[in-house]
Structures are given as structure tokens and as C-alpha cells.
N, C-alpha and C. Protein backbone atom coordinates (compact mmCIF):
# COMPACT_ATOMS: atom_id res chain seq x y z
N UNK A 1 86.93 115.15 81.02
CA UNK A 1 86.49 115.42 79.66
C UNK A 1 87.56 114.93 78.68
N UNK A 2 87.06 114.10 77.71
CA UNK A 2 88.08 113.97 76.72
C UNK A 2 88.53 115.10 75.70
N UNK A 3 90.14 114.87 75.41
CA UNK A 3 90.99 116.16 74.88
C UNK A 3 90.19 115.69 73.27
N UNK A 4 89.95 117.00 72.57
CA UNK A 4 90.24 116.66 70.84
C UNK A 4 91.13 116.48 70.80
N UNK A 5 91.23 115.69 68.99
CA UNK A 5 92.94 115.17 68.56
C UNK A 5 92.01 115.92 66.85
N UNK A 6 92.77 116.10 66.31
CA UNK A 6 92.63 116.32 65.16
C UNK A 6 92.97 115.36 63.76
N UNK A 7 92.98 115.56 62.97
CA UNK A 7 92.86 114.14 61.68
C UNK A 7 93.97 113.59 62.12
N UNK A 8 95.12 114.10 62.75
CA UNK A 8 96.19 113.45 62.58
C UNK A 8 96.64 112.29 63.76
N UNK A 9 95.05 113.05 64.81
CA UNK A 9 95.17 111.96 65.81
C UNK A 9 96.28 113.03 67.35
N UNK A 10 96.35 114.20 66.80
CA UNK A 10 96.85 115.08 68.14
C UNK A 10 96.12 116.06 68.77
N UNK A 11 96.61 115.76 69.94
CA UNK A 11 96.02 116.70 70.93
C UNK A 11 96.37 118.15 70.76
N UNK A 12 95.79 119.61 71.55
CA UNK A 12 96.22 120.85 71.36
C UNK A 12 97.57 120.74 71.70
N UNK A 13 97.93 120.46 73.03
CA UNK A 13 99.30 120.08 73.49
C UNK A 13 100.66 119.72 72.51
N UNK A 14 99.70 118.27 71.80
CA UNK A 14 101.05 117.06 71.09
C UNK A 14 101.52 117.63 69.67
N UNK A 15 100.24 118.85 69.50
CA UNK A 15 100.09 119.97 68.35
C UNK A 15 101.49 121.05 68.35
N UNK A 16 101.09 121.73 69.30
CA UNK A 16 101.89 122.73 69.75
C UNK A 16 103.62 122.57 70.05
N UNK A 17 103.60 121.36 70.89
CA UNK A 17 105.06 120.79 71.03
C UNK A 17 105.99 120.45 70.22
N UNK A 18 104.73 119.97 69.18
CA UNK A 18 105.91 119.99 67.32
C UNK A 18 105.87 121.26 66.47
N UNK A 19 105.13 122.50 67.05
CA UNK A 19 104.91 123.27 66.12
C UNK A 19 106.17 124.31 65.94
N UNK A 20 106.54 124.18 64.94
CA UNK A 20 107.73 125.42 64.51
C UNK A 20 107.41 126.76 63.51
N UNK A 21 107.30 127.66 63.90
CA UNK A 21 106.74 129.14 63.34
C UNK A 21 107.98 129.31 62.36
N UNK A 22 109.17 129.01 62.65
CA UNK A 22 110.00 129.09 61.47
C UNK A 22 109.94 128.20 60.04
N UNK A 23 108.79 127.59 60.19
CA UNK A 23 108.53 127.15 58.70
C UNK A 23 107.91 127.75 58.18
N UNK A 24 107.46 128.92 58.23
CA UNK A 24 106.60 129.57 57.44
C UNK A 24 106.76 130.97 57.11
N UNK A 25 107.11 131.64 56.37
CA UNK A 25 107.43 133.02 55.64
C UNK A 25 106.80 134.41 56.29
N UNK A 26 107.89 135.06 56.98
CA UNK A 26 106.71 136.35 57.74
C UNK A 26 106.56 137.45 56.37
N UNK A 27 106.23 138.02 56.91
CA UNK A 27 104.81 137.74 58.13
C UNK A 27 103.68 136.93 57.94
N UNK A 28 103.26 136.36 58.87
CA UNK A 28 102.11 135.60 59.05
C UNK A 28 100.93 135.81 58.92
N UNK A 29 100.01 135.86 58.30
CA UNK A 29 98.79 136.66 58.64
C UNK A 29 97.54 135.50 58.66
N UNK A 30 96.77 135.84 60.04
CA UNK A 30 95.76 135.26 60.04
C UNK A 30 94.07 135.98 60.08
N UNK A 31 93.42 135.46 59.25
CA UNK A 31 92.40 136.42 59.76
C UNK A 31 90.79 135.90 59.96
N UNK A 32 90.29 136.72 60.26
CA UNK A 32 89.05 135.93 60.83
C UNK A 32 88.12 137.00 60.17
N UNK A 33 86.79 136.21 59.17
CA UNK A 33 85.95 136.92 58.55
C UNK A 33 84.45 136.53 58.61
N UNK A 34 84.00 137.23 58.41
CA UNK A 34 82.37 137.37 59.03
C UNK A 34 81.71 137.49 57.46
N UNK A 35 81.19 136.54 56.86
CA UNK A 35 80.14 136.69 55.56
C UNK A 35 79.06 136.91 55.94
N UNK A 36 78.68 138.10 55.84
CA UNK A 36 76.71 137.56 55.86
C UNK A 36 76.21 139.00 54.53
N UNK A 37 75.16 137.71 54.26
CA UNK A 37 74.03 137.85 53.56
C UNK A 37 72.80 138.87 54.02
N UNK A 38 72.47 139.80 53.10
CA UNK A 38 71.00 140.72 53.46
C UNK A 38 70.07 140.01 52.48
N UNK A 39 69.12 139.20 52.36
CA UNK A 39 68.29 139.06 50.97
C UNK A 39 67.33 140.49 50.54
N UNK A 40 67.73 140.80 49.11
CA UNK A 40 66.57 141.26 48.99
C UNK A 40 65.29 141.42 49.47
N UNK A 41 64.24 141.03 49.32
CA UNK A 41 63.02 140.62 50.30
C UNK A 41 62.83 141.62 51.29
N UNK A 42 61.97 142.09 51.51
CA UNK A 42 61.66 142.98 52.91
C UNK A 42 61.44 142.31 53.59
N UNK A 43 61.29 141.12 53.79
CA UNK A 43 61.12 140.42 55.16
C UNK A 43 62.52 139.77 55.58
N UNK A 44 63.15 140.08 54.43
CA UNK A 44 64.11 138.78 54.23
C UNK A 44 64.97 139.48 56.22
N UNK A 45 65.72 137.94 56.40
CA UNK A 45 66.60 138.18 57.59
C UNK A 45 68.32 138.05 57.45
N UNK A 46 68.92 138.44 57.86
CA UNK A 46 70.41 138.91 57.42
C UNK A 46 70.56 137.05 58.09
N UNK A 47 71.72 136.57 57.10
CA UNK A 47 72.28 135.06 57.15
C UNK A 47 74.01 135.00 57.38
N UNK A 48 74.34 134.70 58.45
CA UNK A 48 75.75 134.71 58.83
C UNK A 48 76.35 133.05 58.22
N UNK A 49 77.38 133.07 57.78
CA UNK A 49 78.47 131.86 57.64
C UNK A 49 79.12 131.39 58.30
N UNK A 50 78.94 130.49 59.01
CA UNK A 50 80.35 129.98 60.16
C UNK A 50 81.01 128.84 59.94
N UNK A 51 82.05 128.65 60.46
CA UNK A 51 82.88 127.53 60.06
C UNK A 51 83.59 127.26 61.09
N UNK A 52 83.78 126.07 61.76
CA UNK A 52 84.23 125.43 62.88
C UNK A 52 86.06 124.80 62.47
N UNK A 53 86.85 125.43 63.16
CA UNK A 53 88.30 125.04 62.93
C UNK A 53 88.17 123.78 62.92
N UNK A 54 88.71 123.45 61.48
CA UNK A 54 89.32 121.55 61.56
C UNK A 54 90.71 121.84 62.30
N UNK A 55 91.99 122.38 62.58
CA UNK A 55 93.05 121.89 63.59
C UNK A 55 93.28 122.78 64.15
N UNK A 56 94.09 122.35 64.81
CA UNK A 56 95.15 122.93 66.28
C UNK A 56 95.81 124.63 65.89
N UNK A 57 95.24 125.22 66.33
CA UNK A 57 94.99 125.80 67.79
C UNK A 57 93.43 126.07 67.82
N UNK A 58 92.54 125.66 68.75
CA UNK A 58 91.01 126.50 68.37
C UNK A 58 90.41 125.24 67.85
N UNK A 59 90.74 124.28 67.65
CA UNK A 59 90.07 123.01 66.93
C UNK A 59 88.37 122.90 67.24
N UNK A 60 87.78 122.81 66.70
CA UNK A 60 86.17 122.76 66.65
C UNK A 60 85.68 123.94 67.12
N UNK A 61 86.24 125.47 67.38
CA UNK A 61 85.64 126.70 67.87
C UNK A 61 84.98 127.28 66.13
């Protein structure tokens, strides 16, 4: 199976091997959020938002 690379053209791997956590200010916070929609409407059906990671780590999940 071929690896993703991301815009920059890297793999999860070629990602990770340059990645330094000391560039960035703690704490870190990441978070993961769930939008959804109820419509008005009595029929209406509840509408979730998703969004597919553009990079490294998780790339296209």
C-alpha cells in the first residue's frame, strides 16, 4: 500500500523524525469537536460535521 505524504510531500515517519514539541508553548492543547445540527422541522434529521486531517499525525482520518 502506498504511504500518504502530506502538502509538503512527507510521510507519517519523515513527519515525525523532524518533529520537535519544543517549538511550541505548553501546554499544548488539542481537541477534537463534534458540531451537529438538530433542524427545526419535525422530521428534520440531526446533521454531523466532519473534517478529514490535512497533516501528520492522523493525515486523512
Amino acid at each position: 500500500m502506498k504511504e500518504l505524504r502530506n502538502k509538503q510531500g512527507l510521510t507519517e515517519r519523515e513527519f515525525l523524525a523532524g518533529y520537535d514539541p519544543e517549538r511550541f508553548p505548553r501546554p499544548s492543547v488539542i481537541v477534537d469537536v463534534m458540531a451537529l445540527v438538530v433542524p427545526d422541522a419535525p422530521q428534520g434529521r440531526p446533521r454531523v460535521l466532519l473534517i478529514r486531517r490535512g497533516d501528520h499525525p492522523c493525515f486523512g482520518q
